[in-house]
Protein backbone atom coordinates (compact mmCIF):
# COMPACT_ATOMS: atom_id res chain seq x y z
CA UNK A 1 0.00 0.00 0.00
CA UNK A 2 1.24 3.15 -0.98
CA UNK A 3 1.43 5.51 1.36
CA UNK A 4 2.26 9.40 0.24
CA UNK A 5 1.56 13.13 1.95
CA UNK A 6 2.77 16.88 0.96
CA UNK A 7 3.43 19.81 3.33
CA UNK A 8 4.28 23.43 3.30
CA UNK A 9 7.96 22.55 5.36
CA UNK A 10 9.38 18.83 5.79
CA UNK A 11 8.11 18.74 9.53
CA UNK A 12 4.57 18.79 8.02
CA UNK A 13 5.08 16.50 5.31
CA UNK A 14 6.74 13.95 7.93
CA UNK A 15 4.00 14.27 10.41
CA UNK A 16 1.10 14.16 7.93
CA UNK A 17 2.71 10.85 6.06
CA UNK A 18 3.05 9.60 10.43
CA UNK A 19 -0.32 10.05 10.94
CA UNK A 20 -1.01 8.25 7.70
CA UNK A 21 0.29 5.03 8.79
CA UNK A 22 -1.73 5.13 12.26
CA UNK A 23 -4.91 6.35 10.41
CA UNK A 24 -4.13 3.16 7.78
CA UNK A 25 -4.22 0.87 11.08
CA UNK A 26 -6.91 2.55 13.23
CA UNK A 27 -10.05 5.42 12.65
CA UNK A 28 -8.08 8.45 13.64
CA UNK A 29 -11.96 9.98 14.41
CA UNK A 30 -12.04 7.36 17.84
CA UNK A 31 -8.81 8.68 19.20
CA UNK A 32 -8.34 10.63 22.30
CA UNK A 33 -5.05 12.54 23.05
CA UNK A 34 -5.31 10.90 26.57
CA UNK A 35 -0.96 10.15 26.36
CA UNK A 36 2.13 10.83 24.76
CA UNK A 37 5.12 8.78 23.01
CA UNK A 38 8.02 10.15 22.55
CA UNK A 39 9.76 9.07 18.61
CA UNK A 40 13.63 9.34 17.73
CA UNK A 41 14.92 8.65 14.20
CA UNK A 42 18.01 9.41 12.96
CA UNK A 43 19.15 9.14 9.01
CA UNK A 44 22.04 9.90 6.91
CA UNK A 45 19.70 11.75 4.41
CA UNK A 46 15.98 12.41 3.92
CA UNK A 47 14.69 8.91 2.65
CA UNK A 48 17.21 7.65 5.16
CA UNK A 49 15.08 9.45 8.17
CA UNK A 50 12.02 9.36 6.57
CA UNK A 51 12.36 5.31 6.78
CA UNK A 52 13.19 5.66 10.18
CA UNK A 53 10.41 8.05 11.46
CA UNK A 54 8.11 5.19 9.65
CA UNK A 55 9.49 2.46 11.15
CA UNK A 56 9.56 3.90 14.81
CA UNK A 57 6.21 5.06 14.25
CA UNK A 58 4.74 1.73 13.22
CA UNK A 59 6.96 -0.16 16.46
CA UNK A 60 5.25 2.08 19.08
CA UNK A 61 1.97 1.23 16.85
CA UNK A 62 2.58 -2.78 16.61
CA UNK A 63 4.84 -3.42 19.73
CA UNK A 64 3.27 -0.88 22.44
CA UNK A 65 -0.15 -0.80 20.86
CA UNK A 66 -0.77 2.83 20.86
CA UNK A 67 -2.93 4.96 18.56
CA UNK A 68 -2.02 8.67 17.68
CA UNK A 69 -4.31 11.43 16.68
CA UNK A 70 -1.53 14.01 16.55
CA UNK A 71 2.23 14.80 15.74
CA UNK A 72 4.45 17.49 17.60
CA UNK A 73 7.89 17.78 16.51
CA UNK A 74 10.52 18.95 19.19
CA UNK A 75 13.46 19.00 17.04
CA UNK A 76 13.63 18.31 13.26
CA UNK A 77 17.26 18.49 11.36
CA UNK A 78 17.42 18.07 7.75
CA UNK A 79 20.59 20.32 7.01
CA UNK A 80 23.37 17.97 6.69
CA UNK A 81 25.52 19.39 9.86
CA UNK A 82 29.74 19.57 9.42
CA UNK A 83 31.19 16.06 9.92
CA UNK A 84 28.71 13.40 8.47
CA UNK A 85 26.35 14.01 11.55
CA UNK A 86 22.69 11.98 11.07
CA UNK A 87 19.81 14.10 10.16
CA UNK A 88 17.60 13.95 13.36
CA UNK A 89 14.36 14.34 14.50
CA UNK A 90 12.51 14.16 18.28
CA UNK A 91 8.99 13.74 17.99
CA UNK A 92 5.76 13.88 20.28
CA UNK A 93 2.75 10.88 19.13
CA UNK A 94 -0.41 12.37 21.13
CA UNK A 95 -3.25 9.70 21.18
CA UNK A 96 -3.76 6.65 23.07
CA UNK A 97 -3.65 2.78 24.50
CA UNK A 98 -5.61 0.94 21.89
CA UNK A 99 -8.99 -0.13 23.42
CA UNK A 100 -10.80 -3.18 21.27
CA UNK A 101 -13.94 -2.14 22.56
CA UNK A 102 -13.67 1.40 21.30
CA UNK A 103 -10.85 1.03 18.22
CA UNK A 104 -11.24 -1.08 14.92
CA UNK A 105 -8.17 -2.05 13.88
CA UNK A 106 -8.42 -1.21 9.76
CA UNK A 107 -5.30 -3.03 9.13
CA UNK A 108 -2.72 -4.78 10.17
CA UNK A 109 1.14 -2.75 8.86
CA UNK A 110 3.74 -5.65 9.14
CA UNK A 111 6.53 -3.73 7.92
CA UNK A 112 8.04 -0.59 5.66
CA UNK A 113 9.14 -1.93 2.49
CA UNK A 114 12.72 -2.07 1.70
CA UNK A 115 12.76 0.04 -1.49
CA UNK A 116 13.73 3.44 -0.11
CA UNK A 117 11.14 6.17 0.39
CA UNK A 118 10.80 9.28 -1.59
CA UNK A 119 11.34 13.01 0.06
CA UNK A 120 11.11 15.42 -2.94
CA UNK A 121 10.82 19.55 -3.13
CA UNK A 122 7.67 20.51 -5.20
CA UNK A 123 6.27 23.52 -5.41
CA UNK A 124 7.20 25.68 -2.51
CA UNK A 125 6.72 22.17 -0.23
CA UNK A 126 7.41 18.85 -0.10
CA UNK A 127 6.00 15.37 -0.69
CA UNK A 128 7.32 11.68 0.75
CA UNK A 129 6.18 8.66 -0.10
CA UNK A 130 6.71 5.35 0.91
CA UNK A 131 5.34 1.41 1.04
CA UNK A 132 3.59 -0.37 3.67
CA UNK A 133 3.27 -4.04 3.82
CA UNK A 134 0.18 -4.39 5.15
């Protein structure tokens, strides 16, 4: 499943392609901002990090069984800083403990395919793009 979103600045774009994996998995509309995750991904260039972002985001999904309704980014580097250093990013997931009784679970992401996403400049913003396995 192909899996693609556009924003004004990179932080948008990430965020809105984040919240488009949890919304593939669960109804974004029965989600609460009742807690907070905190997400780390590092990359050695934009598709690198933009893999990264999706794969953390889909580990707190799978592995801690949370559901996010919102995206809050606390840092976000995408200049290439002197000496190799990773592109970063620190991010806040606002939503909540999956409940059964109250979430349907849409899908079921196993994974991020391997073929590397896409971060490209359009416009005055930005789309990604990437591949779930669902």
């Amino acid at each position: 499943m192909e899996l693609q979103a556009e924003g004004f600045t990179l932080p948008e774009a990430f965020a809105r392609i984040g919240l488009g994996l949890f919304a593939t998995a669960v109804d974004p509309a029965s989600v609460v901002e009742a807690d907070v995750r905190e997400v780390r991904a590092h990359g050695a260039g934009l598709p690198a990090l933009l893999c990264h972002w999706l794969q953390e985001c889909l580990y707190v999904h799978e592995v801690e069984g949370f559901a996010c309704r919102s995206i809050d980014f606390a840092v976000f580097d995408s200049a290439p800083a002197a000496g190799g250093e990773a592109l970063r990013l620190h991010a806040f997931l606002r939503g909540e403990t999956i409940d059964p009784s109250r979430h349907r679970i849409k899908a079921v992401i196993r994974n991020i395919r391997e073929e590397p996403p896409r971060v490209e400049a359009r416009g005055g913003g930005f789309t990604v793009q990437a591949v779930l396995e669902v």
